[in-house]
PDB file of N, CA and C in Angstrom:
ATOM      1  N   UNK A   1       0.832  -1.191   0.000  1.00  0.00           N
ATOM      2  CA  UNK A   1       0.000   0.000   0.000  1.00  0.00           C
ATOM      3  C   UNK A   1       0.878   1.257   0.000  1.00  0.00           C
ATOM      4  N   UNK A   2       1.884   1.273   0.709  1.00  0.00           N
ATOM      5  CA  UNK A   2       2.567   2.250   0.643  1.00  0.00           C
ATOM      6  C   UNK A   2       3.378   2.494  -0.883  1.00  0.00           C
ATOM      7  N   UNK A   3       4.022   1.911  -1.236  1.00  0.00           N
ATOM      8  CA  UNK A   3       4.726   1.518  -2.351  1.00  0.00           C
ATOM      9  C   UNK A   3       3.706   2.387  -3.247  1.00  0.00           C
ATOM     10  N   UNK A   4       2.122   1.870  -3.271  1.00  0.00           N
ATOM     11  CA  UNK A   4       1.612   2.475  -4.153  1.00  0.00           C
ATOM     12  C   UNK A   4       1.169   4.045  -4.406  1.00  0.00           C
ATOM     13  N   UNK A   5       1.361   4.243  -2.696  1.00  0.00           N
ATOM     14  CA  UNK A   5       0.620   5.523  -2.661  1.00  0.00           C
ATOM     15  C   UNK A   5       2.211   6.917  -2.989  1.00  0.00           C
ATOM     16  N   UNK A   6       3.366   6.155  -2.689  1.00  0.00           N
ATOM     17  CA  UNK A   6       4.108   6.850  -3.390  1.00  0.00           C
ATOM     18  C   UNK A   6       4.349   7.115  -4.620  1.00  0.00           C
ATOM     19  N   UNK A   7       3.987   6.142  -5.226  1.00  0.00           N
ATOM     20  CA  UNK A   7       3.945   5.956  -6.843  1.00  0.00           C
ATOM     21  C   UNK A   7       3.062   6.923  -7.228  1.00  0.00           C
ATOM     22  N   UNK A   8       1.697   6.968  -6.490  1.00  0.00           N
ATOM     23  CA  UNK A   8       0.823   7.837  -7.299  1.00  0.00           C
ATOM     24  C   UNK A   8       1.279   9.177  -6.853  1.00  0.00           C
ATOM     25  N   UNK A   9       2.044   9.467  -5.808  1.00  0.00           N
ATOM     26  CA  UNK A   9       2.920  10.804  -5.510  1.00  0.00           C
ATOM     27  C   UNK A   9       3.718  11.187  -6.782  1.00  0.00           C
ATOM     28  N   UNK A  10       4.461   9.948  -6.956  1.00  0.00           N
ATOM     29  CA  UNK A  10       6.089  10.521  -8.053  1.00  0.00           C
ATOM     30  C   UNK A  10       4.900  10.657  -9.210  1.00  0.00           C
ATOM     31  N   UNK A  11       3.884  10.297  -9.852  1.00  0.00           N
ATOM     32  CA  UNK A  11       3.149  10.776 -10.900  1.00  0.00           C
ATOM     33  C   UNK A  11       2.449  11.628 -10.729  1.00  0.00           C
ATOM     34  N   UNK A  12       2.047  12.305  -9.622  1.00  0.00           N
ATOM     35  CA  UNK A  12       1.184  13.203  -9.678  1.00  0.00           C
ATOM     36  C   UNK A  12       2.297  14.553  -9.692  1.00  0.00           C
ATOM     37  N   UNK A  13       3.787  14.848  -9.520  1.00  0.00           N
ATOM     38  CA  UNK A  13       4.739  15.400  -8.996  1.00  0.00           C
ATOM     39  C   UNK A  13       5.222  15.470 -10.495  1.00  0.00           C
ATOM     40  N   UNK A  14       5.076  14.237 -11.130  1.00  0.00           N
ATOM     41  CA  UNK A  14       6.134  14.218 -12.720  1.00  0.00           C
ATOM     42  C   UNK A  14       4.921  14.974 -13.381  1.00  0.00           C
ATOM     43  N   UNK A  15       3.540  15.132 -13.430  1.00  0.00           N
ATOM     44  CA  UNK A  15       2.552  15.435 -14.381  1.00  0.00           C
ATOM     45  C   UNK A  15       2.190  16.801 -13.877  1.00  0.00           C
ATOM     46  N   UNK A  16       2.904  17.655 -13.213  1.00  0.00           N
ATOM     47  CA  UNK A  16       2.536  19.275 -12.597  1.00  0.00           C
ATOM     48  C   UNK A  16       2.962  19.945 -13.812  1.00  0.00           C
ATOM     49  N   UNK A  17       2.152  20.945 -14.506  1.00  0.00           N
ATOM     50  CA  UNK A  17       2.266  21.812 -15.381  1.00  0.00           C
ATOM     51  C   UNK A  17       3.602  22.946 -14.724  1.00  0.00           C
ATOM     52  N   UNK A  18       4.651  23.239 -15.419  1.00  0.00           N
ATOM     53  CA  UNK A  18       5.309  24.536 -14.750  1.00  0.00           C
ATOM     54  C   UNK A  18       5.208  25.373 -15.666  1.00  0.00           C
ATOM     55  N   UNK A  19       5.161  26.827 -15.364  1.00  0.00           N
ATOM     56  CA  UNK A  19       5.062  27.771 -16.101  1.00  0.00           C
ATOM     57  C   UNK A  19       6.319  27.793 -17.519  1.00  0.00           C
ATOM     58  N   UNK A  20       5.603  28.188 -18.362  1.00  0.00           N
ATOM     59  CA  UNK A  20       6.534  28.551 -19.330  1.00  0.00           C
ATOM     60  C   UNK A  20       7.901  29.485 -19.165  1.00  0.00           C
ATOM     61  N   UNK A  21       8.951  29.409 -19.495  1.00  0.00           N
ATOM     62  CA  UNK A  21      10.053  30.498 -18.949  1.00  0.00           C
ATOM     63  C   UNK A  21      10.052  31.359 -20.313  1.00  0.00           C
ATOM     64  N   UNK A  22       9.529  31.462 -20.990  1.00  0.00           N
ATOM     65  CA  UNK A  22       9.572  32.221 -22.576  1.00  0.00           C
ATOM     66  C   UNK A  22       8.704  32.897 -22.485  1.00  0.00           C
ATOM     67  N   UNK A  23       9.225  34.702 -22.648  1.00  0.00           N
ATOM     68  CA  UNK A  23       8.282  36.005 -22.601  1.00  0.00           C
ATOM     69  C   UNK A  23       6.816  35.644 -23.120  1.00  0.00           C
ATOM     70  N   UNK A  24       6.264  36.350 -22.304  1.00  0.00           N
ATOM     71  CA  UNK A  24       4.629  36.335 -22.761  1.00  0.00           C
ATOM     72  C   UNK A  24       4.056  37.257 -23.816  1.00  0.00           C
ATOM     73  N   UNK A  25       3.239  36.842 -24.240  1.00  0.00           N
ATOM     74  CA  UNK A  25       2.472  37.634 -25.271  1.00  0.00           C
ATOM     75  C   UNK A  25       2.616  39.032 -24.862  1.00  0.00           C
ATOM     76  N   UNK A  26       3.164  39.643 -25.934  1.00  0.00           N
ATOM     77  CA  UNK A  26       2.762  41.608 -25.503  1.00  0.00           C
ATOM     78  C   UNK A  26       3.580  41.725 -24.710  1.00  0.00           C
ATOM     79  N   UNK A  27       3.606  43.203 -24.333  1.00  0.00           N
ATOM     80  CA  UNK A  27       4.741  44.303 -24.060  1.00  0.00           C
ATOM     81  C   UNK A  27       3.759  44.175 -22.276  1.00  0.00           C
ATOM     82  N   UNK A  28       2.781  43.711 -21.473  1.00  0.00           N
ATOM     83  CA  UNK A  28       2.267  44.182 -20.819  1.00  0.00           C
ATOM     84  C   UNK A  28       3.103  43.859 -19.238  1.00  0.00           C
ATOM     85  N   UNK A  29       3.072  45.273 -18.772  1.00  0.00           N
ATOM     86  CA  UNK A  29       3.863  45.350 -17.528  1.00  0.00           C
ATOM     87  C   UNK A  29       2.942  44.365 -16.339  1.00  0.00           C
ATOM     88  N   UNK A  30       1.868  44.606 -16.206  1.00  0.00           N
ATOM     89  CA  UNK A  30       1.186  43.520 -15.367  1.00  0.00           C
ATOM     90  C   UNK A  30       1.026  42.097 -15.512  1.00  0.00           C
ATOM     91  N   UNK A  31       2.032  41.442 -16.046  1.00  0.00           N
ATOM     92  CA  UNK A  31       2.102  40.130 -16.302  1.00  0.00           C
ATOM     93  C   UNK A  31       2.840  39.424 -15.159  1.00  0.00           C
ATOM     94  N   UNK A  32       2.258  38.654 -14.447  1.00  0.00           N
ATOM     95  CA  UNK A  32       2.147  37.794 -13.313  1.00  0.00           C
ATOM     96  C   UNK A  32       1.913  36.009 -13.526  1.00  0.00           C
ATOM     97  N   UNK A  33       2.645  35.472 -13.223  1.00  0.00           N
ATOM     98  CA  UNK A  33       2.138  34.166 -13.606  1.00  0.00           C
ATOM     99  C   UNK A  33       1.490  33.461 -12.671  1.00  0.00           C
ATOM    100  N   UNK A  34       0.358  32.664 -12.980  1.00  0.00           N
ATOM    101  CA  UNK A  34      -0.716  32.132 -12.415  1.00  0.00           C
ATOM    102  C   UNK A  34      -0.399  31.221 -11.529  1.00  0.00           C
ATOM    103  N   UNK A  35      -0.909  31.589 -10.109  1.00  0.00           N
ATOM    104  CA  UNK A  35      -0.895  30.519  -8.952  1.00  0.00           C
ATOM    105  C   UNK A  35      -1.473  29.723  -8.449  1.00  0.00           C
ATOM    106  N   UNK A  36      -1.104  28.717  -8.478  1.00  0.00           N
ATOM    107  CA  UNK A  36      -2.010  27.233  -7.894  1.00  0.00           C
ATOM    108  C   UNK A  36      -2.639  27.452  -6.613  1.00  0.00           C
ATOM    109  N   UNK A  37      -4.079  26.949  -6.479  1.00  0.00           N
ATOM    110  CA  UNK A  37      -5.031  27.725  -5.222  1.00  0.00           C
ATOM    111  C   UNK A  37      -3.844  26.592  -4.333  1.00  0.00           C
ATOM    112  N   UNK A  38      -4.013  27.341  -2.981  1.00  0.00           N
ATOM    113  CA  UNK A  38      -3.401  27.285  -1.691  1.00  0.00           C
ATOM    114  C   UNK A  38      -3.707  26.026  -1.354  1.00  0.00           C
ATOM    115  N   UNK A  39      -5.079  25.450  -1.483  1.00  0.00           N
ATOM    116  CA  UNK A  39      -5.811  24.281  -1.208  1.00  0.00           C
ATOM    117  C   UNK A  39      -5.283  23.215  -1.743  1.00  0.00           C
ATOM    118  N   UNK A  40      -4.767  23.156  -2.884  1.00  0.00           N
ATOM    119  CA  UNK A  40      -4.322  22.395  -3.881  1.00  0.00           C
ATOM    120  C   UNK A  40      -2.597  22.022  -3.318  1.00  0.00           C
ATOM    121  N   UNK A  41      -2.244  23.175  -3.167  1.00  0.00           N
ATOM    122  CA  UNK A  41      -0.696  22.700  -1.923  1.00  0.00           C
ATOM    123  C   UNK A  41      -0.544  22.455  -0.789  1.00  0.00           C
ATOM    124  N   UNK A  42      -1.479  22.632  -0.236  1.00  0.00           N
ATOM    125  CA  UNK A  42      -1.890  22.134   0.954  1.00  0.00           C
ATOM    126  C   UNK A  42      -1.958  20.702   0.683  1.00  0.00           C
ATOM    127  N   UNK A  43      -2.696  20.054   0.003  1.00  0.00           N
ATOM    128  CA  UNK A  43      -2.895  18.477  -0.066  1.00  0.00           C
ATOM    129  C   UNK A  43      -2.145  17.764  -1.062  1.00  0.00           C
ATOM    130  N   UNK A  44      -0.759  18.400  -1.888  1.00  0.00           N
ATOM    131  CA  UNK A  44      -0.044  18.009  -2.210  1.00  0.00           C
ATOM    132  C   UNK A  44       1.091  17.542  -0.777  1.00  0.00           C
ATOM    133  N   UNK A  45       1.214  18.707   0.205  1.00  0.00           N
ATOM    134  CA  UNK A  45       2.125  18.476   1.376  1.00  0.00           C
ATOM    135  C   UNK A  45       1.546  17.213   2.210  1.00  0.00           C
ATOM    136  N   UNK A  46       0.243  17.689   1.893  1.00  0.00           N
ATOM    137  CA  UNK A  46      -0.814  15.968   2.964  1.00  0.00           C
ATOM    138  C   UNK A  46       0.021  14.800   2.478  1.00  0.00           C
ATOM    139  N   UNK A  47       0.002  14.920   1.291  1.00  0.00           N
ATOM    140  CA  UNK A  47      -0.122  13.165   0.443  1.00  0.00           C
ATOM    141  C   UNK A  47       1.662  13.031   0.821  1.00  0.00           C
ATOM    142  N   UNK A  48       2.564  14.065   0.984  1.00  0.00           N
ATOM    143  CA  UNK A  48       3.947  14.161   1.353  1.00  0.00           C
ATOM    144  C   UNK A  48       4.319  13.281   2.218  1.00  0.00           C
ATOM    145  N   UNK A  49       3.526  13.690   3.936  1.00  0.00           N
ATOM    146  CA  UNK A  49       3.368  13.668   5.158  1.00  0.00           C
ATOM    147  C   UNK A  49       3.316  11.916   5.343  1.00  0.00           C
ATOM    148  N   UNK A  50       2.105  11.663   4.010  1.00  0.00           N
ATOM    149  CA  UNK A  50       1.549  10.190   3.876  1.00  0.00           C
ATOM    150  C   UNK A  50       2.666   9.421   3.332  1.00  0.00           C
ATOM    151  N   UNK A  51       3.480   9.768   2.677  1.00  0.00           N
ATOM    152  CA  UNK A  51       4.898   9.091   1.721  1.00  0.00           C
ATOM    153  C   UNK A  51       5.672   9.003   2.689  1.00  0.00           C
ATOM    154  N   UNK A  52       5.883  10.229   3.324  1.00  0.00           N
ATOM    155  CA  UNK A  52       6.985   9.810   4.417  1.00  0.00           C
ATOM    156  C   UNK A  52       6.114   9.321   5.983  1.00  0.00           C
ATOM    157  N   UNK A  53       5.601   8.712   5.632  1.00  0.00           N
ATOM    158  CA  UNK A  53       5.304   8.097   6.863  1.00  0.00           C
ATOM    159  C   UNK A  53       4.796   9.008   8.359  1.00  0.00           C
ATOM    160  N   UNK A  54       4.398  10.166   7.914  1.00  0.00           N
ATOM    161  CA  UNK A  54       4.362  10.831   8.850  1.00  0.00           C
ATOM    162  C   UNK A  54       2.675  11.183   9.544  1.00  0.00           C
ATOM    163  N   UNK A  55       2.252  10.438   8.680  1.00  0.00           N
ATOM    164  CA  UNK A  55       0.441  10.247   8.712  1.00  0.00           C
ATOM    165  C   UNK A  55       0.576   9.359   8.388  1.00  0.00           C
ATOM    166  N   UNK A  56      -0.943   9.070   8.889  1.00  0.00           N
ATOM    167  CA  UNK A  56      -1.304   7.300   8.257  1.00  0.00           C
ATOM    168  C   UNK A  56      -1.770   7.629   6.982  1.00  0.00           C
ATOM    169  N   UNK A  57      -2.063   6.374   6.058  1.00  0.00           N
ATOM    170  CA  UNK A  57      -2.584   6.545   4.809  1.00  0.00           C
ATOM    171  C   UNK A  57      -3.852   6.745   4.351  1.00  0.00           C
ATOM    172  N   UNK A  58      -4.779   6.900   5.269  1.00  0.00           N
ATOM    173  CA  UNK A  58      -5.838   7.358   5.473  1.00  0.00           C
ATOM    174  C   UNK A  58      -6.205   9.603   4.973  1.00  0.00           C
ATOM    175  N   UNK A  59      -4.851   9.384   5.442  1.00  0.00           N
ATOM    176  CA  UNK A  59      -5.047  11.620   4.998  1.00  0.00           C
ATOM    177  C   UNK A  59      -4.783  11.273   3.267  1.00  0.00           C
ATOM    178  N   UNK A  60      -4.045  10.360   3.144  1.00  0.00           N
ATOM    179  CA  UNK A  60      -4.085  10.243   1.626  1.00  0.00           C
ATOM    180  C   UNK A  60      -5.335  11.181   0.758  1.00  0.00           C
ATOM    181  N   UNK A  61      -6.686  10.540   1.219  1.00  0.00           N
ATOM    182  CA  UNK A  61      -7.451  10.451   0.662  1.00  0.00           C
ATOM    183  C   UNK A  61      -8.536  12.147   0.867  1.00  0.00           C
ATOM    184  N   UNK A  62      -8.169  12.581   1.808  1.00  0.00           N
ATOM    185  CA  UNK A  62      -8.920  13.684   2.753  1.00  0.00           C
ATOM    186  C   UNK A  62      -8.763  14.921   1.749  1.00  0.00           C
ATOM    187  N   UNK A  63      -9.892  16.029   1.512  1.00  0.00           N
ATOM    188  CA  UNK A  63      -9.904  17.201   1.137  1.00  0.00           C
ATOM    189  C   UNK A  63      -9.217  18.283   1.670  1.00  0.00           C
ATOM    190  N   UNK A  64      -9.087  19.535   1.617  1.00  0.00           N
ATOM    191  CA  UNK A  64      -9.164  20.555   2.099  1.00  0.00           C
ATOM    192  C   UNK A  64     -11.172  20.898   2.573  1.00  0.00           C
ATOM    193  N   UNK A  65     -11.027  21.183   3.716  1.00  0.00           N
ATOM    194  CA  UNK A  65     -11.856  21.983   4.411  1.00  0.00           C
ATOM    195  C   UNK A  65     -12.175  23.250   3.990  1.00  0.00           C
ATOM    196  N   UNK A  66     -11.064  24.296   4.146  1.00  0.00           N
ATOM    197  CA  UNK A  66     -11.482  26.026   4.286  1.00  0.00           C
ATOM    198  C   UNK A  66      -9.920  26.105   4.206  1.00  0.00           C
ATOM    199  N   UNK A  67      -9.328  27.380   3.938  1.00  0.00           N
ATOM    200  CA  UNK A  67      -8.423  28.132   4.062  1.00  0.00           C
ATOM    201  C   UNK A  67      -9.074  29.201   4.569  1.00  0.00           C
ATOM    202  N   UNK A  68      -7.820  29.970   5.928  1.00  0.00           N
ATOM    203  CA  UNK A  68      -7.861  31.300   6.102  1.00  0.00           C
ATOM    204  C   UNK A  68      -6.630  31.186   6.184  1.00  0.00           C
ATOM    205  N   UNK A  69      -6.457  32.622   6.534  1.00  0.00           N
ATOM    206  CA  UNK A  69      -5.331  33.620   6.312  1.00  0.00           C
ATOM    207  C   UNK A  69      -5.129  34.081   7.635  1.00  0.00           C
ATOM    208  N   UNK A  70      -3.948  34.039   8.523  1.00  0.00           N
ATOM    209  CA  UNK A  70      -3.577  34.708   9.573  1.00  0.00           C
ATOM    210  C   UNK A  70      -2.492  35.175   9.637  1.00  0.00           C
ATOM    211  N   UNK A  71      -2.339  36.082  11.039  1.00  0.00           N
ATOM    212  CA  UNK A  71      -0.860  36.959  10.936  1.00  0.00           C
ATOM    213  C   UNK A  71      -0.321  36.158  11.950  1.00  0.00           C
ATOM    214  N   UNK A  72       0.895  35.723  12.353  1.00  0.00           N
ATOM    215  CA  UNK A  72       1.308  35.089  12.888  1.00  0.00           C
ATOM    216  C   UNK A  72       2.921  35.476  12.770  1.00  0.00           C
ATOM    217  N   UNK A  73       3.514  36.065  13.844  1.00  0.00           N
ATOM    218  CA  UNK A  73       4.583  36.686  14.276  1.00  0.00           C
ATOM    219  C   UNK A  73       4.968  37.892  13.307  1.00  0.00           C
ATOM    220  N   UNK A  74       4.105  38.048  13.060  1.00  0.00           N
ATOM    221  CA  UNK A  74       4.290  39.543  11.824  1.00  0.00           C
ATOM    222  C   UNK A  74       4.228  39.177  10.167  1.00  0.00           C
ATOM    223  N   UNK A  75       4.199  37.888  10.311  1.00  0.00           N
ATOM    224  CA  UNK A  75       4.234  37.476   9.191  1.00  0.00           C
ATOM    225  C   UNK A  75       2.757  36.637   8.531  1.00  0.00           C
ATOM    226  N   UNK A  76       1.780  36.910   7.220  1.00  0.00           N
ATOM    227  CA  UNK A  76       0.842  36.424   7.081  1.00  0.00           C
ATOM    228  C   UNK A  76       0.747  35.053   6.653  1.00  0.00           C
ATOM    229  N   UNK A  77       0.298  34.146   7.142  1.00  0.00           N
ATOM    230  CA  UNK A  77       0.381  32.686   6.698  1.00  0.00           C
ATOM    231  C   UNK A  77      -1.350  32.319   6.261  1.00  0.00           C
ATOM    232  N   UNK A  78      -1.253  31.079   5.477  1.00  0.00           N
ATOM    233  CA  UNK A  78      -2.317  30.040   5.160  1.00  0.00           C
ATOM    234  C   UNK A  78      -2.227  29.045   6.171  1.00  0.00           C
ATOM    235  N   UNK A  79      -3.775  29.127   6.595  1.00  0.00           N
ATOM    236  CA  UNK A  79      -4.054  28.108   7.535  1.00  0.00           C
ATOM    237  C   UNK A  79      -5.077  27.089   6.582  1.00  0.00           C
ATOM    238  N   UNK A  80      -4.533  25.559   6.172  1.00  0.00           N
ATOM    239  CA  UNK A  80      -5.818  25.041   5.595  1.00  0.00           C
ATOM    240  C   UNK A  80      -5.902  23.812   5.829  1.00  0.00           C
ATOM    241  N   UNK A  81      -7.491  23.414   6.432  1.00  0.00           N
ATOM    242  CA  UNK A  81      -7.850  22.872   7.203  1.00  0.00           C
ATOM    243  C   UNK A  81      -8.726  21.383   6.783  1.00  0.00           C
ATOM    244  N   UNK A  82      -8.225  20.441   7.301  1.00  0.00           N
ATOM    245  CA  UNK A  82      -8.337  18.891   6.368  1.00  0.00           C
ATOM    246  C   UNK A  82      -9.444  18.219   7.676  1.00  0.00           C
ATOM    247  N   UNK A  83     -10.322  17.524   7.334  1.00  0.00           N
ATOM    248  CA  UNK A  83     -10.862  16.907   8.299  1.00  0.00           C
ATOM    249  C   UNK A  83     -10.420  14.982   7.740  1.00  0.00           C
ATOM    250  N   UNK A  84     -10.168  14.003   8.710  1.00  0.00           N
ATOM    251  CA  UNK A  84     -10.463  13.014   8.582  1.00  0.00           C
ATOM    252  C   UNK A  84     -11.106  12.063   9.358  1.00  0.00           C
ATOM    253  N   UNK A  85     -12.669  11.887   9.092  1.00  0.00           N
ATOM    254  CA  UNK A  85     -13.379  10.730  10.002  1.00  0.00           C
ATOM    255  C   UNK A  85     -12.933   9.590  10.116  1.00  0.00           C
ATOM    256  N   UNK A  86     -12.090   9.113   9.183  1.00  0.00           N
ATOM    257  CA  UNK A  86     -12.134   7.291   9.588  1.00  0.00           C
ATOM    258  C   UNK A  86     -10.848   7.445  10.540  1.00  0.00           C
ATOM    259  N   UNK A  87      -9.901   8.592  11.244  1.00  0.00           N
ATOM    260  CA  UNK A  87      -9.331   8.582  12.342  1.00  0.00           C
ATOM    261  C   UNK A  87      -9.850   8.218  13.399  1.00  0.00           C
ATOM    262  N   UNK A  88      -8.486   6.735  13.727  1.00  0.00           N
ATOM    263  CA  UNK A  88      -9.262   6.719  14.759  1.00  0.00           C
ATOM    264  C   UNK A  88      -9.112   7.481  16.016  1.00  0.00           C
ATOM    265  N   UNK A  89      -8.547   8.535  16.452  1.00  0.00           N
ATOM    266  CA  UNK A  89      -8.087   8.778  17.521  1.00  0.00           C
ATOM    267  C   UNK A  89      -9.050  10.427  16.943  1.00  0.00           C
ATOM    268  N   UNK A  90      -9.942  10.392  17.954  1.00  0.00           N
ATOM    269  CA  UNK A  90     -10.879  11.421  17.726  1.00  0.00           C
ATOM    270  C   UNK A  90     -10.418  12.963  17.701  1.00  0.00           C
ATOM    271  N   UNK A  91      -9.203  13.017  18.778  1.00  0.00           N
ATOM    272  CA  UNK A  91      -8.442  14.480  18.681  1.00  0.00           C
ATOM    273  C   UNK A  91      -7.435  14.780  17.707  1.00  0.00           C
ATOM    274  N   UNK A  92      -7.131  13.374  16.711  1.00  0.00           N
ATOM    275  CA  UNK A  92      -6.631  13.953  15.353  1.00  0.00           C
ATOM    276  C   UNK A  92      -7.307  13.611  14.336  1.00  0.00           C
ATOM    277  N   UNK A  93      -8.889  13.789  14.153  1.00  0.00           N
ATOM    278  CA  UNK A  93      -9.363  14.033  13.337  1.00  0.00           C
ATOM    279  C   UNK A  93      -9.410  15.105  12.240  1.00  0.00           C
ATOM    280  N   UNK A  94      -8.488  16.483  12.699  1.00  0.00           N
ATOM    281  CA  UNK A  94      -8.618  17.964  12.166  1.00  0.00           C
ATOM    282  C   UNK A  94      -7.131  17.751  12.516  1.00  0.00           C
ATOM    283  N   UNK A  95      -6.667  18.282  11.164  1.00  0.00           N
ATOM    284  CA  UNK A  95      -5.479  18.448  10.876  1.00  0.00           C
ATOM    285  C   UNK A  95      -5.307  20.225   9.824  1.00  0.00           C
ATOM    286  N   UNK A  96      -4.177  20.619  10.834  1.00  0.00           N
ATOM    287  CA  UNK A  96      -4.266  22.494  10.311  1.00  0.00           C
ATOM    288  C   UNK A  96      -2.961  22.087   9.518  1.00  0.00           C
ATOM    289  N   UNK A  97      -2.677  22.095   8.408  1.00  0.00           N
ATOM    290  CA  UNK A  97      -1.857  22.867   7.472  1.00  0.00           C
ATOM    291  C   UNK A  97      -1.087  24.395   7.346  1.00  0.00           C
ATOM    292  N   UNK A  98      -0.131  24.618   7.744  1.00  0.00           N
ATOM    293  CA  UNK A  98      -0.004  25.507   7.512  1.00  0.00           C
ATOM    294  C   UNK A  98       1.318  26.282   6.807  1.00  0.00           C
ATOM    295  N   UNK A  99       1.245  27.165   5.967  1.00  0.00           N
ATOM    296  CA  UNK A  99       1.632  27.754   4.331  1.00  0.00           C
ATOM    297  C   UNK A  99       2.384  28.717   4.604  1.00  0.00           C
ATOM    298  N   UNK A 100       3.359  29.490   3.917  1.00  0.00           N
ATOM    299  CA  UNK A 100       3.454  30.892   3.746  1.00  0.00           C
ATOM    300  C   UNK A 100       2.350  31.130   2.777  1.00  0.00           C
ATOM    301  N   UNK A 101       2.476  32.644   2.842  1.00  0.00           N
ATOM    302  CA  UNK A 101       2.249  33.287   1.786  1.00  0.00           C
ATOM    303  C   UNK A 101       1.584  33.419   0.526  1.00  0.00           C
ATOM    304  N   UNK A 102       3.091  32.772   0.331  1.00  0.00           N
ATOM    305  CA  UNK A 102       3.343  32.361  -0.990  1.00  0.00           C
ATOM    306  C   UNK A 102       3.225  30.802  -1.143  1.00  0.00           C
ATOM    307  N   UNK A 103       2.781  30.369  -0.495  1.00  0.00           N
ATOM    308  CA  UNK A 103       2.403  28.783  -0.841  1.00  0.00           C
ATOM    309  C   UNK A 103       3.884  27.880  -0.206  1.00  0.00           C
ATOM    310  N   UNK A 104       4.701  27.884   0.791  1.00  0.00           N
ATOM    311  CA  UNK A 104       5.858  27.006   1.077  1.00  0.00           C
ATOM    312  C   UNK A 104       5.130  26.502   2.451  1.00  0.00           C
ATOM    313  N   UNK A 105       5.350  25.289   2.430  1.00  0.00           N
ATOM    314  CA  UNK A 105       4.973  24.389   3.844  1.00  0.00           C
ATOM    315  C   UNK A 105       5.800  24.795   4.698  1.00  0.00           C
ATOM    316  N   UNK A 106       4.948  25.180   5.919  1.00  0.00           N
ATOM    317  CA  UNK A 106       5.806  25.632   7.506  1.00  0.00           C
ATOM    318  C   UNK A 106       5.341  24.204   8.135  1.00  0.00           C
ATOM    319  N   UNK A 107       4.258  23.635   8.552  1.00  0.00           N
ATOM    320  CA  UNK A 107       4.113  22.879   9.085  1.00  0.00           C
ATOM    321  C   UNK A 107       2.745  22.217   8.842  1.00  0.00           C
ATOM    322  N   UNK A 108       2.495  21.018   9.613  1.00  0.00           N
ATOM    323  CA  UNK A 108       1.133  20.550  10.061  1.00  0.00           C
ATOM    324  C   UNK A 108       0.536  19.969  11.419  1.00  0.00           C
ATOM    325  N   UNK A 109      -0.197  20.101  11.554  1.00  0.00           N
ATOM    326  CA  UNK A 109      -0.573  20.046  13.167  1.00  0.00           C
ATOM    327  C   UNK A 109      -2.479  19.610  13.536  1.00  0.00           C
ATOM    328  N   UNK A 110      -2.615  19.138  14.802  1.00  0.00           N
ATOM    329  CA  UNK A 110      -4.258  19.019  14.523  1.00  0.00           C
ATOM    330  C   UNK A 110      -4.506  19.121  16.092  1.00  0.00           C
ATOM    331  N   UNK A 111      -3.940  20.278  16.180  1.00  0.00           N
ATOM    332  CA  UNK A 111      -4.035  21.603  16.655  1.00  0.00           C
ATOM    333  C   UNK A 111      -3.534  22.832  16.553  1.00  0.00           C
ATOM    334  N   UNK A 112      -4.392  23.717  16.225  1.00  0.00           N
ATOM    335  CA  UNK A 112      -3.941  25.205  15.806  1.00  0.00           C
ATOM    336  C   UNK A 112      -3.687  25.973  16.548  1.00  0.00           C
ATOM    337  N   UNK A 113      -2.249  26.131  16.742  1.00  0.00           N
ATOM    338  CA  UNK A 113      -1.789  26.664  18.065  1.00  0.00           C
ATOM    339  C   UNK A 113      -1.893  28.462  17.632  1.00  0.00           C
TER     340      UNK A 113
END
């Protein structure tokens, strides 16, 4: 089981679109390249957590909840929030994710300190 669920990691990791590095259409100064919702890296880091053994294989499978946004030592982070019922241990059912910014994993926890 494990074996497999890494496998579907290294393919889901080999099949990520990256931005083009070749100028964009037009002269336009507001050109920004498009960012993957927060939610979506958030449960790329889940399925991580699950590869390395650091969850059971059960978060494998779990959504994102909600994202918010907090300030946290001066600095604004993504908080995003995974529920899993078939846990069995009822106080880690809620697992907080949490992001910079800019989308880099600080940690995970299931409690939001």
């Amino acid at each position: 089981m494990r074996i497999a669920l890494i496998a579907v990691a290294a393919v889901a990791v080999a099949s990520m679109p990256f931005p083009a590095l070749a100028h964009p259409e037009g002269h336009d100064n507001d050109y920004r390249p498009q960012r993957r919702p927060i939610a979506e890296i958030a449960q790329e880091s889940v399925i991580k957590l699950v590869t390395q053994a650091k969850l059971s294989a059960s978060w494998a499978k779990t959504k994102p909840l909600k994202s918010d946004i907090r300030v946290r030592n001066g600095e604004r982070q993504w908080v995003v929030t995974f529920r899993n019922p078939v846990e069995r241990n009822r106080g880690k059912r809620m697992l907080y994710v949490i992001m910079t910014s800019e989308g880099s994993f600080i940690s995970a926890k299931h409690k939001l300190v």
